[in-house]
Protein backbone atom coordinates (compact mmCIF):
# COMPACT_ATOMS: atom_id res chain seq x y z
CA UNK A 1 10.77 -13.77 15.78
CA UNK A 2 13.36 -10.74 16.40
CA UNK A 3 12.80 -10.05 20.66
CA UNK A 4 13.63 -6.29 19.93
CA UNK A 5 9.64 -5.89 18.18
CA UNK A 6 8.29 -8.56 20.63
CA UNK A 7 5.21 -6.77 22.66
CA UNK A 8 5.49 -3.59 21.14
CA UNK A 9 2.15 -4.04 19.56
CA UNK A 10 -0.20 -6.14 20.90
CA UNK A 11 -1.12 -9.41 18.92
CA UNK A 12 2.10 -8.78 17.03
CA UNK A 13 4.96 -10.74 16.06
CA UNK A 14 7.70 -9.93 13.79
CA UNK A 15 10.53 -11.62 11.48
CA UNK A 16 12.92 -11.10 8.60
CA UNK A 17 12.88 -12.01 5.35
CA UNK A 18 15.16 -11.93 2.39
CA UNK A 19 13.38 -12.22 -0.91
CA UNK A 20 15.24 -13.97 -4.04
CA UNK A 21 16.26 -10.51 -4.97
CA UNK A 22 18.18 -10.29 -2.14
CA UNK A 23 16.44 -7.22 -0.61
CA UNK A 24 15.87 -7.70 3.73
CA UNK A 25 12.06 -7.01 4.12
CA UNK A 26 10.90 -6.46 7.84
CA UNK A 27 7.53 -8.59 8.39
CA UNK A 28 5.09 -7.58 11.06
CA UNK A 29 1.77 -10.15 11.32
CA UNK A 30 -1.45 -9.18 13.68
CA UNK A 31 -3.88 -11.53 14.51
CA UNK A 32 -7.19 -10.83 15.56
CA UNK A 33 -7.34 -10.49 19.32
CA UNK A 34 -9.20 -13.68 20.81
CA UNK A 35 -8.53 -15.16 17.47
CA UNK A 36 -8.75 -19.42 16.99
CA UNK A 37 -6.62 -19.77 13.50
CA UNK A 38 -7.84 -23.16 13.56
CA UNK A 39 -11.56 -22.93 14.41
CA UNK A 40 -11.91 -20.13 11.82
CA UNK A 41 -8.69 -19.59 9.70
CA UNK A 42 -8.82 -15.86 8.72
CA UNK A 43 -7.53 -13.94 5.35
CA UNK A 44 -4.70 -11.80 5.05
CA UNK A 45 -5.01 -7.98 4.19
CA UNK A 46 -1.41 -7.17 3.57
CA UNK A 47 -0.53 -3.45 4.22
CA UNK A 48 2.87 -1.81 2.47
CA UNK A 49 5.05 0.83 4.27
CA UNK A 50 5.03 -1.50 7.39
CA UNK A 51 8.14 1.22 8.95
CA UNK A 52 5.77 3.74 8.72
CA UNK A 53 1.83 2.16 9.15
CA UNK A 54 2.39 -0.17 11.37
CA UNK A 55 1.60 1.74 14.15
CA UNK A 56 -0.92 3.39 12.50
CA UNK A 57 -2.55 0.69 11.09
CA UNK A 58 -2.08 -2.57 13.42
CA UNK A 59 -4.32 -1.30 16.00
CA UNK A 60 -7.45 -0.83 13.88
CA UNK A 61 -7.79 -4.11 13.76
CA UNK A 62 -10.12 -4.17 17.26
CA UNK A 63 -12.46 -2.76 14.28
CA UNK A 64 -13.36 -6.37 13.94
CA UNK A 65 -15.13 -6.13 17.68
CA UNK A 66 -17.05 -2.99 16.77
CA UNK A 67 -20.34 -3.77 17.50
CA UNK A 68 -21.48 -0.50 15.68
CA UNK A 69 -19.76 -1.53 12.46
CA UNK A 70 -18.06 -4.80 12.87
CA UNK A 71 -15.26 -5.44 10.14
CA UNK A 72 -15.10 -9.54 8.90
CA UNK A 73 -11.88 -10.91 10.84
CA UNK A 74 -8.77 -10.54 8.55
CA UNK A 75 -4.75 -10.79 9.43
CA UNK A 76 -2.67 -8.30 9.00
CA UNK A 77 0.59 -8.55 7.31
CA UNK A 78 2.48 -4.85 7.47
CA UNK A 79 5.41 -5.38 4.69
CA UNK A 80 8.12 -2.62 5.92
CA UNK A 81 12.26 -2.82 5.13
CA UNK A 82 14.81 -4.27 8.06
CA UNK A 83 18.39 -4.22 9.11
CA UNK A 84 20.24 -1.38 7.95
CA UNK A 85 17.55 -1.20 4.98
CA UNK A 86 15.47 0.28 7.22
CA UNK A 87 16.85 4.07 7.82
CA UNK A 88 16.69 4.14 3.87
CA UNK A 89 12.49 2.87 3.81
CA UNK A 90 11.29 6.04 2.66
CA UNK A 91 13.34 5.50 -0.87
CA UNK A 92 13.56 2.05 -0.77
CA UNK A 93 9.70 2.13 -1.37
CA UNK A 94 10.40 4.15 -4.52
CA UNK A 95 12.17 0.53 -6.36
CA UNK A 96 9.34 -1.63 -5.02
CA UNK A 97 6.10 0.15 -5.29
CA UNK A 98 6.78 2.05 -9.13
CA UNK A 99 5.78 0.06 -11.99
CA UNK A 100 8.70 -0.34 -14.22
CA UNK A 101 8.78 2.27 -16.81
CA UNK A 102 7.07 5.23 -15.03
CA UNK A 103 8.21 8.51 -15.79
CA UNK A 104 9.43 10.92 -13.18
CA UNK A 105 7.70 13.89 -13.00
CA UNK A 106 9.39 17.23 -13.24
CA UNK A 107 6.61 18.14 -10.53
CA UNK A 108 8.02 15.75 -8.73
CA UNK A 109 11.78 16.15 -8.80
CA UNK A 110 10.39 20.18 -7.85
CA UNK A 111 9.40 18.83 -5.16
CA UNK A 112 12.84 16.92 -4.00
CA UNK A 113 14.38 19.88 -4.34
CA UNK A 114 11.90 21.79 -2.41
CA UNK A 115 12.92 19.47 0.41
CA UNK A 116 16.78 20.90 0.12
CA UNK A 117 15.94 23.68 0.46
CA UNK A 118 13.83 23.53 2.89
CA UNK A 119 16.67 20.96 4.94
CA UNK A 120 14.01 17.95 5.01
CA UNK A 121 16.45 16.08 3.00
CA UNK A 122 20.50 16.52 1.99
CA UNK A 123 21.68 16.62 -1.31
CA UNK A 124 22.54 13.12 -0.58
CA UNK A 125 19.39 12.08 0.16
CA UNK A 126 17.59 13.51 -2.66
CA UNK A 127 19.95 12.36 -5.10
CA UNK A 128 19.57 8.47 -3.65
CA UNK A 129 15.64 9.08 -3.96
CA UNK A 130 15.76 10.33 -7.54
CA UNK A 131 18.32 7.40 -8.36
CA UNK A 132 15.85 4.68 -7.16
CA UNK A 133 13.18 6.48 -9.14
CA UNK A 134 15.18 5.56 -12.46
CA UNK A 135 15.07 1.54 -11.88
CA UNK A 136 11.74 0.62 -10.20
CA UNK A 137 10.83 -2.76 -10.07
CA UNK A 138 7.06 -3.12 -8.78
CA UNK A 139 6.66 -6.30 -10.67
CA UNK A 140 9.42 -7.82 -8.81
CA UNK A 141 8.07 -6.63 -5.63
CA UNK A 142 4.84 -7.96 -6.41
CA UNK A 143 6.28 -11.61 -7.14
CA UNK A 144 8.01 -11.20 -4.07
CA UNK A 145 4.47 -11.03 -1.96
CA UNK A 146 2.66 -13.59 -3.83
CA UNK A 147 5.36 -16.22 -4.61
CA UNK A 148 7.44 -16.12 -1.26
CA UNK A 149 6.15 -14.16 1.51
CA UNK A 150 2.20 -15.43 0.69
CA UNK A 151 3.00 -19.32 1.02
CA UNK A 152 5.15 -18.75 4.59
CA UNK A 153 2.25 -16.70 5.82
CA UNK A 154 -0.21 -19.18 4.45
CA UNK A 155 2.00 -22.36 6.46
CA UNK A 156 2.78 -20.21 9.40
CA UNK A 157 -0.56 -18.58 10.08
CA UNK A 158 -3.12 -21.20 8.50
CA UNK A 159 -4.93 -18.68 7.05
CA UNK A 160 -8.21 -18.86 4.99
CA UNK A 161 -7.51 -20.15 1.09
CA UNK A 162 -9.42 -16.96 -0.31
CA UNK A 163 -10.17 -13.29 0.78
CA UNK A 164 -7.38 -11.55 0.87
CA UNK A 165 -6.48 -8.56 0.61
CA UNK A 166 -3.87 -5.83 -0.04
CA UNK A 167 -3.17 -2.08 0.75
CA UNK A 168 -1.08 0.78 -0.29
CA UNK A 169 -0.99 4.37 0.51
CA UNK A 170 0.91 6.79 -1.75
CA UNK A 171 3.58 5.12 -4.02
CA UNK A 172 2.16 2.05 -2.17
CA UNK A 173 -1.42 2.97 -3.51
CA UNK A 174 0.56 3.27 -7.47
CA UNK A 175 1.43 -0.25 -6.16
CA UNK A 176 -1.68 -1.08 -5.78
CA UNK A 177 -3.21 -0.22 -8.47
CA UNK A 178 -0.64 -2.06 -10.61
CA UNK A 179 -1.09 -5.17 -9.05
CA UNK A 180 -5.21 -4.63 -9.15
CA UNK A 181 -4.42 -4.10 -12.62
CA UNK A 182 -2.42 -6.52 -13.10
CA UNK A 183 -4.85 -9.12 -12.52
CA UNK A 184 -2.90 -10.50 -9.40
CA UNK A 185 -5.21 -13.64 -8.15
CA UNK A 186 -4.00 -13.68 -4.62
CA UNK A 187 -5.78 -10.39 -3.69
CA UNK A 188 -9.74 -10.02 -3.41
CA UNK A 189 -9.89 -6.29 -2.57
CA UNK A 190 -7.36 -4.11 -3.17
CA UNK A 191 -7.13 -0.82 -1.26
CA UNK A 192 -5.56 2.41 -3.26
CA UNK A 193 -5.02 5.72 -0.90
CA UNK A 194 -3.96 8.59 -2.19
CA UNK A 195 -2.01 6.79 -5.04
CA UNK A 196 1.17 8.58 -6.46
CA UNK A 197 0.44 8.93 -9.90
CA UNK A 198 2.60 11.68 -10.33
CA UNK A 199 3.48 11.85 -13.93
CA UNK A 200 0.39 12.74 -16.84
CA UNK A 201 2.00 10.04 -18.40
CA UNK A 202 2.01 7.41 -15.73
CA UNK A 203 2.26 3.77 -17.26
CA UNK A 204 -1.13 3.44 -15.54
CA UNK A 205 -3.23 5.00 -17.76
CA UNK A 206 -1.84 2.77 -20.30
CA UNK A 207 -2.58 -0.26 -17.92
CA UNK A 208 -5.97 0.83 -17.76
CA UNK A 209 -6.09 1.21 -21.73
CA UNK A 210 -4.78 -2.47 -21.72
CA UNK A 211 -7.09 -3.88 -18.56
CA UNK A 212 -10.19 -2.97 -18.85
CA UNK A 213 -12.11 -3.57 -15.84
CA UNK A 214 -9.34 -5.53 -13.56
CA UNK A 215 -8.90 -9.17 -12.53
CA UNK A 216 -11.38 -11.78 -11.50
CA UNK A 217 -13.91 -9.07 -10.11
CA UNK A 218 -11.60 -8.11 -7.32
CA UNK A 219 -12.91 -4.83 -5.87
CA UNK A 220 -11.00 -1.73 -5.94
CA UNK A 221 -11.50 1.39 -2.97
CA UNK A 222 -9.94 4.49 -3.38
CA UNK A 223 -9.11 7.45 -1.02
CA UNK A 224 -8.31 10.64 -2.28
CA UNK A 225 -7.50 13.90 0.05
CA UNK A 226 -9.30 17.30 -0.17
CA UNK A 227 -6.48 19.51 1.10
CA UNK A 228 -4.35 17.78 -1.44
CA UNK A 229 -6.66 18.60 -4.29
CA UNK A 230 -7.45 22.07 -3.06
CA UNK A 231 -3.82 22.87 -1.94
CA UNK A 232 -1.62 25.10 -3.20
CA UNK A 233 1.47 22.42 -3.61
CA UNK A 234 1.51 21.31 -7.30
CA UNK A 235 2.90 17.92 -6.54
CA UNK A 236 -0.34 17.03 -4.54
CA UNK A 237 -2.93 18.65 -6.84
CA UNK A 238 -1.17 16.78 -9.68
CA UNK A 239 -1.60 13.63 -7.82
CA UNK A 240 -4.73 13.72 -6.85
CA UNK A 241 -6.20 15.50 -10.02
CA UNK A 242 -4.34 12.10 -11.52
CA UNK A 243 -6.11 10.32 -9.67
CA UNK A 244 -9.62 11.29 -9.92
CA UNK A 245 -8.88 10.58 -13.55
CA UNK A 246 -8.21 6.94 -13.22
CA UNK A 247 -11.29 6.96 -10.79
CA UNK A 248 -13.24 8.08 -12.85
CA UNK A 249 -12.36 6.38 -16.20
CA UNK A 250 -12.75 3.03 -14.33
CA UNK A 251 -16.30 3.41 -13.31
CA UNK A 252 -17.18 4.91 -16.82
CA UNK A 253 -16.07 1.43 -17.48
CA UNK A 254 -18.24 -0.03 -14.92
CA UNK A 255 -15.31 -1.58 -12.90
CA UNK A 256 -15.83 -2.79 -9.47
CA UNK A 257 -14.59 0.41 -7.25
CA UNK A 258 -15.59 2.68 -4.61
CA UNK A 259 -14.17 5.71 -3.33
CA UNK A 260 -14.40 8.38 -0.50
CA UNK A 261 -12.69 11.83 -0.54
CA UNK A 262 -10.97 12.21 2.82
CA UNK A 263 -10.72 15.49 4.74
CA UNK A 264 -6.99 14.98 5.23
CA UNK A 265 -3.44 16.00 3.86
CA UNK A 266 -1.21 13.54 2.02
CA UNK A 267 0.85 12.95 5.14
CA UNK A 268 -2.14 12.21 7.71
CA UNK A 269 -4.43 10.86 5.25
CA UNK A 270 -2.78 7.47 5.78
CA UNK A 271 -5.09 5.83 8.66
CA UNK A 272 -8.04 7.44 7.82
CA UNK A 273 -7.79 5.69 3.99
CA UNK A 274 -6.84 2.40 5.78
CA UNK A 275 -10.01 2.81 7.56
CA UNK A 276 -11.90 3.78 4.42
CA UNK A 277 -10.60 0.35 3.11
CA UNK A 278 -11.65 -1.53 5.45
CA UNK A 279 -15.33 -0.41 6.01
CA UNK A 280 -15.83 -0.35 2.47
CA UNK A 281 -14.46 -3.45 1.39
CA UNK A 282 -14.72 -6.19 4.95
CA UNK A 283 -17.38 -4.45 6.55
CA UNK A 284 -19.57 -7.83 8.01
């Protein structure tokens, strides 16, 4: 465990990984407070964008001592970027969390150039996004969670054998949505906030043609933001128009999902849809 990330949150530790790819992940785990790994091993809800949510999302998990609505005891494993990676998370995410194939949106790259304009990002930057955007690899990234970071939580943590769980928020909720539809087996409930399906084309509406109702009866919650949808910034209404699609194709279908429209913008919506995960899918 790196000392620089030691007691910075409580029940928190941290290491590094390197995944076959050869990419440096940063791995935060919190454990229930109180909790006896061995007298009740717990599951794992793994949560993507660790840079970013950790901090907003590592602390919710006294949720599980609410005695107004108690959440069923879970681990968290916040999956971020580290070493010099780490500046670079918030295009880094774009390789791992887009399903191969996607299209880029000219919404989108409207967007990225918005951001020049505006100074959020340099020329630089924005190119480096839009280049990571053209060779996405979300199926790699999901190996990478399943086949090598899974078993070293399993052995390190002894963690329950079933239950698990996995959210995204974002491009991290595309991510999840792939891997729901996928038919990964590790994950029980899959949580999908705000998910970036950008493009009217998105390779997930031909997942869903191809999937029908998902994998193994894991459950599906999505989160989708009112100010986004009612907003005047055609990247977000896209989004979350797109979404509310997929939504509600899939329970035309009778898939196993819930939802909950969130009175939030895309950038503080993140929590709140954590949250929204958690009650609806390990409420006790």
């Amino acid at each position: 465990m790196s000392s620089m990330w030691h007691g910075c949150l409580a029940d928190t530790e941290y290491f590094e990984m390197r995944s076959a790819g050869g990419h440096d992940y940063g791995i935060w785990v919190t454990t229930p407070p109180g909790h006896d790994s061995a007298a009740e091993p717990a599951p794992v809800v793994y949560v993507l964008d660790g840079n970013f949510a950790v901090g907003l999302t590592a602390p919710l998990i006294v949720a599980q001592m609410d005695p107004m609505h108690p959440i069923r005891p879970y681990i968290q494993v916040s999956v971020g970027y580290a070493g010099a990676q780490a500046q670079d998370w918030d295009r880094l995410r774009n390789r791992d969390f887009v399903p191969p194939g996607e299209p880029i949106a000219q919404v989108l790259i409207d967007a990225v150039e918005m951001g020049v304009d505006m100074g959020a990002r340099t020329r630089q930057e924005a190119d480096a996004y839009l280049a990571e955007l053209r060779d996405t690899h979300a199926d790699q990234f999901l190996n990478f969670l399943t086949e090598e970071l899974h078993p070293r939580i399993e052995r390190d943590y002894a963690t329950a054998a079933t239950g698990h769980g996995l959210f995204g928020y974002s491009y991290g909720g595309l991510f999840s949505l792939y891997a729901w539809l996928r038919g990964s087996a590790l994950f029980e409930s899959v949580g999908a906030g705000s998910p970036g399906i950008v493009a009217l084309d998105s390779t997930i509406f031909a997942q869903l043609d191809s999937a029908g109702q998902g994998p193994h009866g894991a459950r599906l919650h999505m989160t989708i933001n009112d100010r986004e949808l009612l907003g005047d910034l055609a990247v977000y209404q896209g989004l979350a128009t797109n979404a509310a699609a997929v939504l509600h194709r899939l329970i035309a279908r009778g898939a196993a999902v819930t939802s909950e429209i969130l009175h939030e913008t895309h950038v503080t919506g993140l929590q709140a849809s954590f949250l929204s995960y958690l009650r609806a899918c390990r409420s006790r």
